[in-house]
PDB file of N, CA and C in Angstrom:
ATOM      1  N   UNK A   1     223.101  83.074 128.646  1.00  0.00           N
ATOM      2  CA  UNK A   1     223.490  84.464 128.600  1.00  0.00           C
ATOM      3  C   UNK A   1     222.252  85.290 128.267  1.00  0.00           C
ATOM      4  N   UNK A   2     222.344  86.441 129.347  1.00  0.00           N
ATOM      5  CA  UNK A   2     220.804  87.029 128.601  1.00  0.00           C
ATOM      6  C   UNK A   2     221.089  88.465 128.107  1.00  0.00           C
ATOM      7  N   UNK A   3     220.423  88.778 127.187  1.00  0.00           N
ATOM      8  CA  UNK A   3     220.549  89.911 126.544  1.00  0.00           C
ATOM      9  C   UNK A   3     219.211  90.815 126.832  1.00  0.00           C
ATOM     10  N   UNK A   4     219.981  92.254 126.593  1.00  0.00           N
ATOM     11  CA  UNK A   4     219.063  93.132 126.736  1.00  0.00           C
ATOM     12  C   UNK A   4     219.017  94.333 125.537  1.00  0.00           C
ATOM     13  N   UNK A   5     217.952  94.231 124.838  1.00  0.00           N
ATOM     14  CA  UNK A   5     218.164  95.795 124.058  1.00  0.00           C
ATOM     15  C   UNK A   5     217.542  97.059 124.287  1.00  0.00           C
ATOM     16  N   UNK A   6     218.355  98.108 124.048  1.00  0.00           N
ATOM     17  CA  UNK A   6     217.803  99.330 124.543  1.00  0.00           C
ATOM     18  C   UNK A   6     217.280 100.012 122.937  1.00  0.00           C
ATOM     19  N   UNK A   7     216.118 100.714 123.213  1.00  0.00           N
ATOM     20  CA  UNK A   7     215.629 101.314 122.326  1.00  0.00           C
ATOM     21  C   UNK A   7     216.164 103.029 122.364  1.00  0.00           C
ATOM     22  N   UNK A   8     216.791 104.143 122.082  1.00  0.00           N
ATOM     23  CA  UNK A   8     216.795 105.350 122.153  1.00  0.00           C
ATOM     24  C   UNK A   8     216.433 106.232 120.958  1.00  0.00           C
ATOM     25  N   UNK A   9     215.721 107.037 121.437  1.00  0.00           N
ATOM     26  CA  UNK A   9     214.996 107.914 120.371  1.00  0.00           C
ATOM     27  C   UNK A   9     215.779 109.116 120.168  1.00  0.00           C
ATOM     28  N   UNK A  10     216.121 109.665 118.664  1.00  0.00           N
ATOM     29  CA  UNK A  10     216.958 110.476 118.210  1.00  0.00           C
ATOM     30  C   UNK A  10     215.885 111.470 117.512  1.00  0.00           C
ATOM     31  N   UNK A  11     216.500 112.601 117.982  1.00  0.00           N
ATOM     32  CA  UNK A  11     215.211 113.790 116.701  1.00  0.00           C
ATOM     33  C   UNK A  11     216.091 113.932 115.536  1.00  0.00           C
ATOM     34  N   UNK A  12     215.175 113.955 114.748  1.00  0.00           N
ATOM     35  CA  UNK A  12     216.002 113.733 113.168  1.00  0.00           C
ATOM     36  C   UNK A  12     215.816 115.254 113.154  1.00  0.00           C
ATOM     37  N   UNK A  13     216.261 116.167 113.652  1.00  0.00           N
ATOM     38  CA  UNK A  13     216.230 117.470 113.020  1.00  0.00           C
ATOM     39  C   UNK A  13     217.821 118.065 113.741  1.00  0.00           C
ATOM     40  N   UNK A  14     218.018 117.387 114.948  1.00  0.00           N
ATOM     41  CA  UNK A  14     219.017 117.959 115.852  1.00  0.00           C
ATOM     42  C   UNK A  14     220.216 116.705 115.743  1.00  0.00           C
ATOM     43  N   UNK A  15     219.867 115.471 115.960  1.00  0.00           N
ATOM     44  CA  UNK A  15     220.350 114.358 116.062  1.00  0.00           C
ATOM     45  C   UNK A  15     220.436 114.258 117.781  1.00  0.00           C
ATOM     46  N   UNK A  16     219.969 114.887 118.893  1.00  0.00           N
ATOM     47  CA  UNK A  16     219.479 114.798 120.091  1.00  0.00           C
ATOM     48  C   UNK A  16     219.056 113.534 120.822  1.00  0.00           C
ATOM     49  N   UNK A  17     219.000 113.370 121.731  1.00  0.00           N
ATOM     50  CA  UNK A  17     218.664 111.716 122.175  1.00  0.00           C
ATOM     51  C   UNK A  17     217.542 112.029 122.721  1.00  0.00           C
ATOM     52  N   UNK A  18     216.290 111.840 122.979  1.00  0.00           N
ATOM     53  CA  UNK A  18     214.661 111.981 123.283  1.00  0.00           C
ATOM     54  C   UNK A  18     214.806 110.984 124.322  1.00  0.00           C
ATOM     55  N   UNK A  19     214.293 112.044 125.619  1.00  0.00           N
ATOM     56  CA  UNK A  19     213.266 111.224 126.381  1.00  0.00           C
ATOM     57  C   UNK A  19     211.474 110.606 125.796  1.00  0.00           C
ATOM     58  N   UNK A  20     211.636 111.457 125.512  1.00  0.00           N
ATOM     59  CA  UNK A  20     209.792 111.976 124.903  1.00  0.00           C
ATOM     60  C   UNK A  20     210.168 112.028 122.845  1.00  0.00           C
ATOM     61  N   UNK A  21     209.452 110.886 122.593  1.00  0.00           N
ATOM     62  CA  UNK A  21     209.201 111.460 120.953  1.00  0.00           C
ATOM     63  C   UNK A  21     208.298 111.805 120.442  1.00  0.00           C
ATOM     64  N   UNK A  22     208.080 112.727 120.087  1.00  0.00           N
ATOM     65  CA  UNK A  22     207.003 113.316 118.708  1.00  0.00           C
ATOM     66  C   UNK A  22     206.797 112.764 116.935  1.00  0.00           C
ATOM     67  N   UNK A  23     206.018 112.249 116.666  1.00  0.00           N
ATOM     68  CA  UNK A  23     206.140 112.131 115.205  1.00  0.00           C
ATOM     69  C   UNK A  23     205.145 113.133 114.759  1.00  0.00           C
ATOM     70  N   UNK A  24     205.743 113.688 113.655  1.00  0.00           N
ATOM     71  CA  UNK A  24     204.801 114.732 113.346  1.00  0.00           C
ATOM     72  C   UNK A  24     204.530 114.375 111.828  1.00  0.00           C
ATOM     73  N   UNK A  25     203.592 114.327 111.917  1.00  0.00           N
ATOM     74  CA  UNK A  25     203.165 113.682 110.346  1.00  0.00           C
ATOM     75  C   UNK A  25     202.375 114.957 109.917  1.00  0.00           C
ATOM     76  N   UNK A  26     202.555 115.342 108.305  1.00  0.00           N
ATOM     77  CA  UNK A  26     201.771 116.101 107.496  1.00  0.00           C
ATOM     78  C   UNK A  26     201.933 116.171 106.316  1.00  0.00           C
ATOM     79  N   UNK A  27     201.564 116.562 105.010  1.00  0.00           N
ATOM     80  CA  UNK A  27     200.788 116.576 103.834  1.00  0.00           C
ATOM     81  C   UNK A  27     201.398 118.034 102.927  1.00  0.00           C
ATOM     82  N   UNK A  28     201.769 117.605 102.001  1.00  0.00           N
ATOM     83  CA  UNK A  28     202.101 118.550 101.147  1.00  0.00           C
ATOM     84  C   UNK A  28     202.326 118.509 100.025  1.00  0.00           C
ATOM     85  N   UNK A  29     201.160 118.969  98.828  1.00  0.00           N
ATOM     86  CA  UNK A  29     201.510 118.643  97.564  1.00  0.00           C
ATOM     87  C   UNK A  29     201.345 117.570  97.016  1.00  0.00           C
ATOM     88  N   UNK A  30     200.396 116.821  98.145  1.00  0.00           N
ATOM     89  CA  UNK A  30     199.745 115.233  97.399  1.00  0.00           C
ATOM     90  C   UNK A  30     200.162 114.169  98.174  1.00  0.00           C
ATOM     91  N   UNK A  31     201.363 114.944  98.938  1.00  0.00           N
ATOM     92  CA  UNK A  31     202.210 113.748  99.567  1.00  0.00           C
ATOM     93  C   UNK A  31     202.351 114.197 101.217  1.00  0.00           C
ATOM     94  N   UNK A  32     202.922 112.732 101.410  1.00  0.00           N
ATOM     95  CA  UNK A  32     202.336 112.410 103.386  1.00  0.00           C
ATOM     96  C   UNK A  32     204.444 112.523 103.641  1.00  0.00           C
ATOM     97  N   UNK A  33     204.496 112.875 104.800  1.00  0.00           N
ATOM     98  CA  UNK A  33     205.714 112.989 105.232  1.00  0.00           C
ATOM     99  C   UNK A  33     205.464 113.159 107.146  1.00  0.00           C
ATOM    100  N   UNK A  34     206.866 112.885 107.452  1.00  0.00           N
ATOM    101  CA  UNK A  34     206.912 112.501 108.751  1.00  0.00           C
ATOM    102  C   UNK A  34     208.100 112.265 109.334  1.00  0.00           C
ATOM    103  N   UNK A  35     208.249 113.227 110.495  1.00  0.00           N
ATOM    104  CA  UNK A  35     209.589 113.263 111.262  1.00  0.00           C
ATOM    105  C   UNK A  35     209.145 113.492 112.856  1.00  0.00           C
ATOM    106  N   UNK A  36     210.322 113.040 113.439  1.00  0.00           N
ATOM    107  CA  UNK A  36     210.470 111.916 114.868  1.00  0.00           C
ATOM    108  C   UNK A  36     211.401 113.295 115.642  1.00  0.00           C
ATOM    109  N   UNK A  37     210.675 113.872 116.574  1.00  0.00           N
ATOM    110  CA  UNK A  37     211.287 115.092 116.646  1.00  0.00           C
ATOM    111  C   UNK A  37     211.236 115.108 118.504  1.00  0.00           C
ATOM    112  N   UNK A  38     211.597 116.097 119.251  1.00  0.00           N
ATOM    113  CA  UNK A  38     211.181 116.744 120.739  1.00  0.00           C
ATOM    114  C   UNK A  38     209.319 116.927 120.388  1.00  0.00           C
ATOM    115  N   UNK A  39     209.196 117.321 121.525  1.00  0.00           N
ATOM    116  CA  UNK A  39     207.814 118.071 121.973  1.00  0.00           C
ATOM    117  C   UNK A  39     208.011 119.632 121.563  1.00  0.00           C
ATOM    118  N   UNK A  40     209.595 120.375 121.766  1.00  0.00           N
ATOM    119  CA  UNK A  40     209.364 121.442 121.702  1.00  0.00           C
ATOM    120  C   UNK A  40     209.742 121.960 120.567  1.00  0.00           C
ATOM    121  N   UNK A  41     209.886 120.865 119.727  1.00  0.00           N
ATOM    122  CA  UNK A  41     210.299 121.337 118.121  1.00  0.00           C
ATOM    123  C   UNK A  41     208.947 121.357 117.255  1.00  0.00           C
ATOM    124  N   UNK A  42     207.934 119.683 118.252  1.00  0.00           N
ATOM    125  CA  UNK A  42     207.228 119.567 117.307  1.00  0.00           C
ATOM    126  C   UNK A  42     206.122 120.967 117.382  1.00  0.00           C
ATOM    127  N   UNK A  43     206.187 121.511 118.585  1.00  0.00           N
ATOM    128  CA  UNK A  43     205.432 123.161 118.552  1.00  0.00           C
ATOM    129  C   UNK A  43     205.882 124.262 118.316  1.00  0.00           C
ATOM    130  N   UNK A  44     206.772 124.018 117.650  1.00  0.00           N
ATOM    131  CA  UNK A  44     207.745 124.866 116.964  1.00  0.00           C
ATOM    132  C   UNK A  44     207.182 124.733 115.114  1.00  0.00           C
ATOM    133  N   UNK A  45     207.098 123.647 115.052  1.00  0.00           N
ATOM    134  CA  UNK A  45     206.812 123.147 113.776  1.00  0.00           C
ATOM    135  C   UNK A  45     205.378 123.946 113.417  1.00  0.00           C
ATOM    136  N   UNK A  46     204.290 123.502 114.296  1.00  0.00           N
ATOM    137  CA  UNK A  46     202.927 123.797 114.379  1.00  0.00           C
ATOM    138  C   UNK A  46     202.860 124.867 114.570  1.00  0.00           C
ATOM    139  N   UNK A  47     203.469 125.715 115.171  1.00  0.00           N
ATOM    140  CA  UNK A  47     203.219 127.396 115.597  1.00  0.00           C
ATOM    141  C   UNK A  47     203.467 128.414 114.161  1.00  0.00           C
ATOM    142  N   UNK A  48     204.640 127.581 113.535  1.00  0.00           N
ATOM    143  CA  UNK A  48     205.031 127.920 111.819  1.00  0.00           C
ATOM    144  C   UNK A  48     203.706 127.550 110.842  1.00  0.00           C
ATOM    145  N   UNK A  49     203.386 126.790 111.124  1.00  0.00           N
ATOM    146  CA  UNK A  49     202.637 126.518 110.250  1.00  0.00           C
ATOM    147  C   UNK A  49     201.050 127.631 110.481  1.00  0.00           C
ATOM    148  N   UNK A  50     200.697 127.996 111.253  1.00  0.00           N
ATOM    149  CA  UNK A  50     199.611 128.464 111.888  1.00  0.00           C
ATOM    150  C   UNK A  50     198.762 129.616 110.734  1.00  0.00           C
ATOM    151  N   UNK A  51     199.840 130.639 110.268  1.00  0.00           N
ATOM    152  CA  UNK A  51     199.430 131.306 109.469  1.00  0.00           C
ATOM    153  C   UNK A  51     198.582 130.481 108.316  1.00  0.00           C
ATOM    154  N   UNK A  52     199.051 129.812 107.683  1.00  0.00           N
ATOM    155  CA  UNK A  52     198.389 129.170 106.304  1.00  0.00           C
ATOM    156  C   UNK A  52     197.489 127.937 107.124  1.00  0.00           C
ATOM    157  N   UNK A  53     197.196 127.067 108.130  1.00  0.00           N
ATOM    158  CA  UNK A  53     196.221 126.176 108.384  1.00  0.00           C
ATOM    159  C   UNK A  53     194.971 127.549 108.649  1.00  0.00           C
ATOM    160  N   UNK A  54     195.228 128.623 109.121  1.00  0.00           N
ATOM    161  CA  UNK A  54     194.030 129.649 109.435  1.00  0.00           C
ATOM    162  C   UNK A  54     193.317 129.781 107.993  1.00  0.00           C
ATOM    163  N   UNK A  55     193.760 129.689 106.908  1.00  0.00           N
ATOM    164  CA  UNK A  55     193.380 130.275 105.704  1.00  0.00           C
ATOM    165  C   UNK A  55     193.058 128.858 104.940  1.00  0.00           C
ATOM    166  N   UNK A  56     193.346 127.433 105.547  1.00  0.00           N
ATOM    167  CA  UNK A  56     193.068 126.396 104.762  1.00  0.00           C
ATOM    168  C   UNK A  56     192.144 125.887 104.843  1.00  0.00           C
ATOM    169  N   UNK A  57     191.704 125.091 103.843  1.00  0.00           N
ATOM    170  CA  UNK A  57     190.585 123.825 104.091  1.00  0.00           C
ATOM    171  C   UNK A  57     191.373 122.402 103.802  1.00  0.00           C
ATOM    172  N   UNK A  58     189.900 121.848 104.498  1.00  0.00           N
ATOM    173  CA  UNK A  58     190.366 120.070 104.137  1.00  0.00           C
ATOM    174  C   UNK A  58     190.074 119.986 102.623  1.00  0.00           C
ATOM    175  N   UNK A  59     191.084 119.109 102.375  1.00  0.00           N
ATOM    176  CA  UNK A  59     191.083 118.342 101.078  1.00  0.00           C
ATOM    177  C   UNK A  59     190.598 116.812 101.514  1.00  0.00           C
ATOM    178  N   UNK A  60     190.597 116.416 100.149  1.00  0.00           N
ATOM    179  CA  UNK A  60     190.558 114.580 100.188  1.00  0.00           C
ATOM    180  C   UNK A  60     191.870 114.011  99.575  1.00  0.00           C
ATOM    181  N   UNK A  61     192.289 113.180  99.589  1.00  0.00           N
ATOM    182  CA  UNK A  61     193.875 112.613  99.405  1.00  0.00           C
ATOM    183  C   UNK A  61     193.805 112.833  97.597  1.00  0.00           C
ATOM    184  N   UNK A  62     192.365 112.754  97.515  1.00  0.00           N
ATOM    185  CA  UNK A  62     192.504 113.176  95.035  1.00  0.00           C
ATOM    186  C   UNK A  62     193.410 115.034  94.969  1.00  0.00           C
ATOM    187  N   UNK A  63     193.051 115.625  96.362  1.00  0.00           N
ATOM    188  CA  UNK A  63     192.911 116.716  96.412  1.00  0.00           C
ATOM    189  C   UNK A  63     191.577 117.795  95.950  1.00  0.00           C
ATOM    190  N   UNK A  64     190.600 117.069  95.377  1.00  0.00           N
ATOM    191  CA  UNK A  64     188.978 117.757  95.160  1.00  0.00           C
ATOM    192  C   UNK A  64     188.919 118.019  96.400  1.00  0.00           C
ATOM    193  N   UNK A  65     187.649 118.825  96.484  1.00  0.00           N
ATOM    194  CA  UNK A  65     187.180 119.539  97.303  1.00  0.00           C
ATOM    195  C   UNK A  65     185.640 118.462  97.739  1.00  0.00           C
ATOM    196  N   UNK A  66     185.334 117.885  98.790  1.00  0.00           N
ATOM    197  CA  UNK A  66     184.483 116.954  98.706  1.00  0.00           C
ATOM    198  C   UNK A  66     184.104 116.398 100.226  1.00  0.00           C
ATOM    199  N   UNK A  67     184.718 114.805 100.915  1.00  0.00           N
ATOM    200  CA  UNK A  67     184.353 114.723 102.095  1.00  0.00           C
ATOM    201  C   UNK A  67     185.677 114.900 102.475  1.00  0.00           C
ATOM    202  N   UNK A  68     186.418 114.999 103.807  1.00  0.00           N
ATOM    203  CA  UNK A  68     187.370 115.668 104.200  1.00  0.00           C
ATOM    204  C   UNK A  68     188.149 114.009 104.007  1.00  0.00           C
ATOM    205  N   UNK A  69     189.718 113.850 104.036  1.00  0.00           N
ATOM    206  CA  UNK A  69     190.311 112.789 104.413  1.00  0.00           C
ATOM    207  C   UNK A  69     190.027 112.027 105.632  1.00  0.00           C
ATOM    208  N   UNK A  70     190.209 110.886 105.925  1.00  0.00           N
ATOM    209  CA  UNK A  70     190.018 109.997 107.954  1.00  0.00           C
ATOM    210  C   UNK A  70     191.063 110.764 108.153  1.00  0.00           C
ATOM    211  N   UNK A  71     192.396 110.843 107.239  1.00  0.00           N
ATOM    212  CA  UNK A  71     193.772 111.352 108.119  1.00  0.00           C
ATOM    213  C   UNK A  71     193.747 112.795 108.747  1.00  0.00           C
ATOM    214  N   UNK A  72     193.965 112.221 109.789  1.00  0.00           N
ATOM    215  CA  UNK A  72     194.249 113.960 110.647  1.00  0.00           C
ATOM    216  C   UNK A  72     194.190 114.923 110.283  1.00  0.00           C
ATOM    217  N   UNK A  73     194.152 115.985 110.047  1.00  0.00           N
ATOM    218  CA  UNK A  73     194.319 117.463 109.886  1.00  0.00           C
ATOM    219  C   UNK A  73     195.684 118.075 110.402  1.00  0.00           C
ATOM    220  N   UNK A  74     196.420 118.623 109.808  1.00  0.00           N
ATOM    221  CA  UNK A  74     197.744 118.889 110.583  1.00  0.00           C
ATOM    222  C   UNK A  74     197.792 120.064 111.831  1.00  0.00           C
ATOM    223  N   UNK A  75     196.410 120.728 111.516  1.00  0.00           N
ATOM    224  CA  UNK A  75     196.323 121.683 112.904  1.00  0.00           C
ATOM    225  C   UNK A  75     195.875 120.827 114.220  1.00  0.00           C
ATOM    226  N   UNK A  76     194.649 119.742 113.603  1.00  0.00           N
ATOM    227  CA  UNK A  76     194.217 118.917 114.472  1.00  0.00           C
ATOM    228  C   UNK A  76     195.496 118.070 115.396  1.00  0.00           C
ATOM    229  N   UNK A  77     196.587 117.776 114.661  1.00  0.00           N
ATOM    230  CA  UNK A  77     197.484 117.123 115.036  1.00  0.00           C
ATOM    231  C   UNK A  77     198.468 118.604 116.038  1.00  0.00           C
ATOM    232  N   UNK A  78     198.571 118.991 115.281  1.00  0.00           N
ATOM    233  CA  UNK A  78     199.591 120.648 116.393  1.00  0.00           C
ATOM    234  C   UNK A  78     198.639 120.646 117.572  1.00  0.00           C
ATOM    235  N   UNK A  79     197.383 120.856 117.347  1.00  0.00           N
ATOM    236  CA  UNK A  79     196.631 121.160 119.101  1.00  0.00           C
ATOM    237  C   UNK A  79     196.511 119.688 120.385  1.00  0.00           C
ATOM    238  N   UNK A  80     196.488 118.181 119.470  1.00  0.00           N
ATOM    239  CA  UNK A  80     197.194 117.359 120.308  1.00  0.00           C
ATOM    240  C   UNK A  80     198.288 117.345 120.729  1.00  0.00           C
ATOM    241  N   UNK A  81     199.234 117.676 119.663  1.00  0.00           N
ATOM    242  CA  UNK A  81     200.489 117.686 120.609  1.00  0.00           C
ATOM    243  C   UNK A  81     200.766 118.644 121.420  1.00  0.00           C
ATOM    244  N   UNK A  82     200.252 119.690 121.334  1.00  0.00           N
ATOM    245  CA  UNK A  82     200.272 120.978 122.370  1.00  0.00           C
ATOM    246  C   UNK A  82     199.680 120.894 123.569  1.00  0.00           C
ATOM    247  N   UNK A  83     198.452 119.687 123.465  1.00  0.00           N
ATOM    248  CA  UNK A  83     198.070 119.829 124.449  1.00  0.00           C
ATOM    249  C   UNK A  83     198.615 118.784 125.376  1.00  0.00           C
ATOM    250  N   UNK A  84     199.154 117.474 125.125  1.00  0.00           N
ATOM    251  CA  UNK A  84     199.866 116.766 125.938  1.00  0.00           C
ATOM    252  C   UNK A  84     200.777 117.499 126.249  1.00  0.00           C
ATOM    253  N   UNK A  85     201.860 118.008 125.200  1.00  0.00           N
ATOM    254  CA  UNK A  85     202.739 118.719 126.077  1.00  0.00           C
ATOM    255  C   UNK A  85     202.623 120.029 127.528  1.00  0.00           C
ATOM    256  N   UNK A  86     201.561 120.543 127.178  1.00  0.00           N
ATOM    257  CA  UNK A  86     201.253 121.347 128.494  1.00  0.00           C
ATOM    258  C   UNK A  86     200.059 120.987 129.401  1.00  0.00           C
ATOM    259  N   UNK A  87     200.135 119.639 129.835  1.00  0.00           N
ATOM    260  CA  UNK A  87     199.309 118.353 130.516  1.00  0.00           C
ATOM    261  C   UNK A  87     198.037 118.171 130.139  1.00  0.00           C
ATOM    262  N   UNK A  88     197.575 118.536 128.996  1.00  0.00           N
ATOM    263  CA  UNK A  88     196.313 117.922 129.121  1.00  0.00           C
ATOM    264  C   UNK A  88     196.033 116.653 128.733  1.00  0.00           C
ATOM    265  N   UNK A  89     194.650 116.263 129.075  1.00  0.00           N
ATOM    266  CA  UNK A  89     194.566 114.414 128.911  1.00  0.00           C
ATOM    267  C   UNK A  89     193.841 114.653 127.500  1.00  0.00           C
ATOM    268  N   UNK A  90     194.192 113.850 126.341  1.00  0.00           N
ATOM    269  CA  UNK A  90     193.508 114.147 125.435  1.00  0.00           C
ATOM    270  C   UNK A  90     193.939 112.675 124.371  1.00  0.00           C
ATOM    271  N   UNK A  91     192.776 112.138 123.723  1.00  0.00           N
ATOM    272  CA  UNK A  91     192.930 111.162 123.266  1.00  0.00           C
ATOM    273  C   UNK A  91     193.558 111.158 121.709  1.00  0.00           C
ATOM    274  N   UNK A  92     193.636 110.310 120.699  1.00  0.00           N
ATOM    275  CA  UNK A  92     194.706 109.876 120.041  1.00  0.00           C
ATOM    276  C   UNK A  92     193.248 110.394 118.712  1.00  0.00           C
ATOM    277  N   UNK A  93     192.133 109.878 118.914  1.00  0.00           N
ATOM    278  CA  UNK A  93     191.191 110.244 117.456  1.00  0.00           C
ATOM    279  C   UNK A  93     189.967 111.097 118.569  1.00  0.00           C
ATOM    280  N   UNK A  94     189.090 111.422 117.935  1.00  0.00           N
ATOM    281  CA  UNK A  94     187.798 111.653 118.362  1.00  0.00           C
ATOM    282  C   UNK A  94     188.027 113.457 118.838  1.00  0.00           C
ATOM    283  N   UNK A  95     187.083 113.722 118.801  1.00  0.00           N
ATOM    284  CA  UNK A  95     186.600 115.299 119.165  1.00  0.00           C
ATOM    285  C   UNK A  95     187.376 115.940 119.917  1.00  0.00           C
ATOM    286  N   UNK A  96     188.150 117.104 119.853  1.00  0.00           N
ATOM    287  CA  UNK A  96     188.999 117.896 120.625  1.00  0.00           C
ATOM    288  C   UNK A  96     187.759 118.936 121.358  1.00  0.00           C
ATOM    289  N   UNK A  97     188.089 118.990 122.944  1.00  0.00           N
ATOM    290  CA  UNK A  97     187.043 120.042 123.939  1.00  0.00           C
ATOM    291  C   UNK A  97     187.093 121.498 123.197  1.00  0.00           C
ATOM    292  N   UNK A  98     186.191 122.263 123.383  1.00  0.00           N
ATOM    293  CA  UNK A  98     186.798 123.199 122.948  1.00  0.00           C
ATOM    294  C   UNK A  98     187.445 124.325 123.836  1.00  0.00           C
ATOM    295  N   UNK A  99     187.583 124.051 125.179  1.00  0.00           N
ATOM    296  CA  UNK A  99     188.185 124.490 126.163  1.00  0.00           C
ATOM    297  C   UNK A  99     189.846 124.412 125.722  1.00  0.00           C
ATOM    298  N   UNK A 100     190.256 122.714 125.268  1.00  0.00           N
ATOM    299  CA  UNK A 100     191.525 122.978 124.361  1.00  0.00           C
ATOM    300  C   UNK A 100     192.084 123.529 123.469  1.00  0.00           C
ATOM    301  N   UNK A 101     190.737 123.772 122.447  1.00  0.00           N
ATOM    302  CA  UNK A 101     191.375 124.280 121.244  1.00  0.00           C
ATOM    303  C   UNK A 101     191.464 125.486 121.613  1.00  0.00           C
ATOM    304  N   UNK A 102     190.657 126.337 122.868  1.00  0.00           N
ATOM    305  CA  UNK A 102     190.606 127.611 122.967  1.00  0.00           C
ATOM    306  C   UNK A 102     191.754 128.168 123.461  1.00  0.00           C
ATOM    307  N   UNK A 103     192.411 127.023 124.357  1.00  0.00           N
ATOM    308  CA  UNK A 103     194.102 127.622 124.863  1.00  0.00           C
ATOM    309  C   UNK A 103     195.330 126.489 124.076  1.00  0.00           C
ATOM    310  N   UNK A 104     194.835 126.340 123.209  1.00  0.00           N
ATOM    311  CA  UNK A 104     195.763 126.519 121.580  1.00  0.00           C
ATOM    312  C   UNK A 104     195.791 127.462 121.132  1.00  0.00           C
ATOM    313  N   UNK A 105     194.753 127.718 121.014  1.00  0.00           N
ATOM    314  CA  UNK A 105     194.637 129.344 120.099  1.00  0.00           C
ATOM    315  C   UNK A 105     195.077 130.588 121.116  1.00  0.00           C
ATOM    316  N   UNK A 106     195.105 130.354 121.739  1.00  0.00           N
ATOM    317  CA  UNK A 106     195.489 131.112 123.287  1.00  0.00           C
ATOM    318  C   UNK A 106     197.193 131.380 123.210  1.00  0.00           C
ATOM    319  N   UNK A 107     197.343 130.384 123.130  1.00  0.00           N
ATOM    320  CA  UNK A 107     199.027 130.157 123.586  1.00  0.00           C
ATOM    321  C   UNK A 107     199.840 129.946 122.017  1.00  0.00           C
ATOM    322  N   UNK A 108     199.386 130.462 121.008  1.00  0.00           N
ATOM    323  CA  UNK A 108     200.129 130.404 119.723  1.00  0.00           C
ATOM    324  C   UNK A 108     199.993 131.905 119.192  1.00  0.00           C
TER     325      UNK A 108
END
């Protein structure tokens, strides 16, 4: 007998069934958090946030002021997901073009 399992992705904000999932991971108050959302929530999420990442700096996980964390940046993370979602090819770590970040900042 053969079996098959299906995997389906739910956004924990709607309870929605996902073609496409987003995890959106970010930082607040010392602490790391993370939810499994759409594409168009997770730029929903990032577009909210926009006001206060303009006015922030990197911390380090002590929270001093010093070399920045390896972990992402949560704007760094909003302009990847923005940019897959409106096709661009863009990789998972390493240097964002600034042709992207310019129609991030464009389109928010």
């Amino acid at each position: 007998m053969a079996k098959r399992k299906v995997v389906k992705f739910v956004d924990d904000l709607d309870g929605a069934e996902l073609e496409e999932a987003v995890t959106v991971v970010f930082g607040l108050n010392g602490k790391q958090y993370e939810f499994d959302t759409s594409p168009a929530h997770a730029k929903e999420f990032a577009q909210s946030l926009q006001k206060y990442l303009a006015v922030s700096r990197l911390a380090n996980e002590s929270g001093k002021q010093g070399r920045p964390s390896k972990r992402a940046h949560p704007r760094t993370q909003a302009i990847r997901a923005w940019a897959r979602e409106n096709g661009y090819e863009i990789s998972n770590r390493g240097r964002i073009s600034s042709e992207i970040v310019s129609a991030f900042e464009a389109a928010v």
